[in-house]
C-alpha atoms as a PDB file:
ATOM      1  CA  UNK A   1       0.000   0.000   0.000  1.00  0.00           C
ATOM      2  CA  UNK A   2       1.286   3.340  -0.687  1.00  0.00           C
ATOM      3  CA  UNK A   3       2.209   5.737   2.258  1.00  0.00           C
ATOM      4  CA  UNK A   4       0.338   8.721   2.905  1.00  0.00           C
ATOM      5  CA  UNK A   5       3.947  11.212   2.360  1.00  0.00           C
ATOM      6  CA  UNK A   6       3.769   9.698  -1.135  1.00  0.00           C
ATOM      7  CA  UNK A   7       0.210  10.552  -1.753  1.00  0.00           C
ATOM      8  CA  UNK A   8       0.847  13.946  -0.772  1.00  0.00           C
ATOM      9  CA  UNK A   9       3.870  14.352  -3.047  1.00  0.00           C
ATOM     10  CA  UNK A  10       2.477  12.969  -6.014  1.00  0.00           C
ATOM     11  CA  UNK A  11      -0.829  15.390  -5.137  1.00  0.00           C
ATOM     12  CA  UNK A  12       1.579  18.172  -4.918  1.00  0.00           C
ATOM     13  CA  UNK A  13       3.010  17.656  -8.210  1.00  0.00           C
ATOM     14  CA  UNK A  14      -0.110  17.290  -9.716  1.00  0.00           C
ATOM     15  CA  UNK A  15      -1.164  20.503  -8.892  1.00  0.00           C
ATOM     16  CA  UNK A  16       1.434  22.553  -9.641  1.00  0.00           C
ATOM     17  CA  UNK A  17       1.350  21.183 -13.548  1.00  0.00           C
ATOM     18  CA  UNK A  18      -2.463  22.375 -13.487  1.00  0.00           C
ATOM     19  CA  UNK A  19      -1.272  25.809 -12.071  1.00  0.00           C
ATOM     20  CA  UNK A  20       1.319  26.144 -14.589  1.00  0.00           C
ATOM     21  CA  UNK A  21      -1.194  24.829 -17.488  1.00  0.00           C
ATOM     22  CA  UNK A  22      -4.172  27.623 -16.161  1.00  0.00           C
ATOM     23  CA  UNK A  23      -1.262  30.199 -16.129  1.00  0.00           C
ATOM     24  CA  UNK A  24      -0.318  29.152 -19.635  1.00  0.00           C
ATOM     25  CA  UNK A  25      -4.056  29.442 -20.612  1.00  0.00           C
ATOM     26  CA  UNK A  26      -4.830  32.739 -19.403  1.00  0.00           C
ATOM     27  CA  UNK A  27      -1.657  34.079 -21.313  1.00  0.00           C
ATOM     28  CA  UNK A  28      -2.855  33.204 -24.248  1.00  0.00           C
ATOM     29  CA  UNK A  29      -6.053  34.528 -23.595  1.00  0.00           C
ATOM     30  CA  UNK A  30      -4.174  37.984 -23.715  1.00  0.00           C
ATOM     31  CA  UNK A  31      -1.991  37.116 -26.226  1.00  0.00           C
ATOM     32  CA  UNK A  32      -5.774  36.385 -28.364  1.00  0.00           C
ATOM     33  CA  UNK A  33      -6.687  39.279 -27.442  1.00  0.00           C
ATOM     34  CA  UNK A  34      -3.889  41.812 -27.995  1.00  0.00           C
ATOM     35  CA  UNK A  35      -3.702  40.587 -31.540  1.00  0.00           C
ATOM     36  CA  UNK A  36      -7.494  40.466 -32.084  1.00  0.00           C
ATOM     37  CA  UNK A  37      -6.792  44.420 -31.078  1.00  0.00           C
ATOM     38  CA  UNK A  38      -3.950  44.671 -33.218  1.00  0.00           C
ATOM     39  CA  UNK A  39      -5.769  43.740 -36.332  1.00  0.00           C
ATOM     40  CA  UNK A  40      -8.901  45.749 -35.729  1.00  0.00           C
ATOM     41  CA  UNK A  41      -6.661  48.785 -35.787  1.00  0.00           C
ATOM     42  CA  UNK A  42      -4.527  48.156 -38.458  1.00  0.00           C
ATOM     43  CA  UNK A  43      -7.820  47.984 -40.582  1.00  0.00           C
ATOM     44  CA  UNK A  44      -9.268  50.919 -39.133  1.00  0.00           C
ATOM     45  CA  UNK A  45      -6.443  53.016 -39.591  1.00  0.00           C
ATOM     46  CA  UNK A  46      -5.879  52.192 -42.948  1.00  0.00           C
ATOM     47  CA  UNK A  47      -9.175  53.232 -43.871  1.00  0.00           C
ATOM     48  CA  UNK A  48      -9.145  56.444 -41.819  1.00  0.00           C
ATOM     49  CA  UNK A  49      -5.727  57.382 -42.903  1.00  0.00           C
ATOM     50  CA  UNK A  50      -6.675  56.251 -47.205  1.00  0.00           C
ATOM     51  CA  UNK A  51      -9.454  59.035 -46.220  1.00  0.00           C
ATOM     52  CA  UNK A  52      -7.900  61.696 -44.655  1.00  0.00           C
ATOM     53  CA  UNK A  53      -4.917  61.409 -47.324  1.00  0.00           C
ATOM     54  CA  UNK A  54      -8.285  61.504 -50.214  1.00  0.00           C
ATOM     55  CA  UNK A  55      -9.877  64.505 -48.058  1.00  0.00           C
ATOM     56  CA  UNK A  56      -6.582  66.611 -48.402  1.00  0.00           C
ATOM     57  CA  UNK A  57      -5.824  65.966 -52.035  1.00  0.00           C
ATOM     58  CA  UNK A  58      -9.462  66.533 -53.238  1.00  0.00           C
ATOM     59  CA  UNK A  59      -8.902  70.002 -51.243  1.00  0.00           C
ATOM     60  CA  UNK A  60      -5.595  70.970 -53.540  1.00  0.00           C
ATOM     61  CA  UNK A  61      -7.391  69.819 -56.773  1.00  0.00           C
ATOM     62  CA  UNK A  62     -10.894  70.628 -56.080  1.00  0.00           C
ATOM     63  CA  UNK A  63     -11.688  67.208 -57.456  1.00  0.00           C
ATOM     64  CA  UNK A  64     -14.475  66.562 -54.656  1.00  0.00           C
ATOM     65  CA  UNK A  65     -15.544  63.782 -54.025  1.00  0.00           C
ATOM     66  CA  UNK A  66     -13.943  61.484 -56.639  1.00  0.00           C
ATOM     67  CA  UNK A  67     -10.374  61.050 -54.275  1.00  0.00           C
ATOM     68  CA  UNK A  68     -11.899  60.339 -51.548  1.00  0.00           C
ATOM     69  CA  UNK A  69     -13.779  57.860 -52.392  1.00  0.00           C
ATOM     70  CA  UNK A  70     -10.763  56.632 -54.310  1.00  0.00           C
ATOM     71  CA  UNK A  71      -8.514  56.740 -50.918  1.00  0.00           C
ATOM     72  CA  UNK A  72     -10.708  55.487 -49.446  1.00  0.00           C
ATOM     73  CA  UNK A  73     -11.275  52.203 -51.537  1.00  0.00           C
ATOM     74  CA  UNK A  74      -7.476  51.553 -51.751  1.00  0.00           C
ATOM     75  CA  UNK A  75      -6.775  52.651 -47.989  1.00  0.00           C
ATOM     76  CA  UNK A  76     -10.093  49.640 -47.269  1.00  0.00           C
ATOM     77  CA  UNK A  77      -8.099  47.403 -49.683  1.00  0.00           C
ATOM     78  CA  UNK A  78      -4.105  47.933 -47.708  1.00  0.00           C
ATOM     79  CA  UNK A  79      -6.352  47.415 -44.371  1.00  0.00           C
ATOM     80  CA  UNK A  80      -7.448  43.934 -45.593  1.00  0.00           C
ATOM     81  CA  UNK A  81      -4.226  43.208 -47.408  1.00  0.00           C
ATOM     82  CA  UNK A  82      -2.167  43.980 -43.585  1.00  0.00           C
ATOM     83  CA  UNK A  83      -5.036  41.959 -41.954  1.00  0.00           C
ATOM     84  CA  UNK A  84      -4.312  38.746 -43.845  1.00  0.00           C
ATOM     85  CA  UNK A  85      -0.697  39.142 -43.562  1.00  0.00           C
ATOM     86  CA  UNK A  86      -0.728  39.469 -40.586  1.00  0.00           C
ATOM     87  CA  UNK A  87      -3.103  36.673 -39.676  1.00  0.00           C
ATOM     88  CA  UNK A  88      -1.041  34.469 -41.746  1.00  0.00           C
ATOM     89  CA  UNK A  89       2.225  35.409 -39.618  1.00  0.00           C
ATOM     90  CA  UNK A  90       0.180  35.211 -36.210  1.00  0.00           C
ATOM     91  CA  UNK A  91      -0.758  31.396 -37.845  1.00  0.00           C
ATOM     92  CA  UNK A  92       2.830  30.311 -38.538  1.00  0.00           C
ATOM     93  CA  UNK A  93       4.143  31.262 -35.300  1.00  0.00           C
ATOM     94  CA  UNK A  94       1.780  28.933 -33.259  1.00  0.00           C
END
């Protein structure tokens, strides 16, 4: 029959691999996260910044609205294009 001390250590053991595996989960929770974050933005501020750079141009050559809607398209398009590439790194690395 097994003695109690070994019980105990074996117990032991066993619960300091499930505190290291919770610990393990909950930093990749936030690692989820942060790059569910990180691509939101990226998208986002392509758009805003393919508008912004349409919005000043159209001002110099009083073309309004044609390069905004232009910018605005194409900044859309690099937000999607830095979204998959991204994803695609983020995918490799795990």
């Amino acid at each position: 029959m097994t003695e109690p001390k070994d019980f105990k250590t074996r117990l032991e053991i066993a619960k300091s691999k499930i505190k290291k595996q919770v610990e393990s989960d909950l930093k990749k929770n936030g690692t989820f996260m942060g790059s569910a974050f990180k691509l939101g933005t990226e998208l986002v501020a392509a758009v805003a910044i393919g508008t912004i750079i349409g919005f000043i141009l159209d001002g110099w050559f009083d073309t309004k609205p044609w390069l905004i809607i232009i910018f605005f398209f194409l900044g859309t398009a690099a937000g999607i294009l830095n979204v998959i590439r991204t994803a695609n790194r983020m995918q490799k690395e795990d």
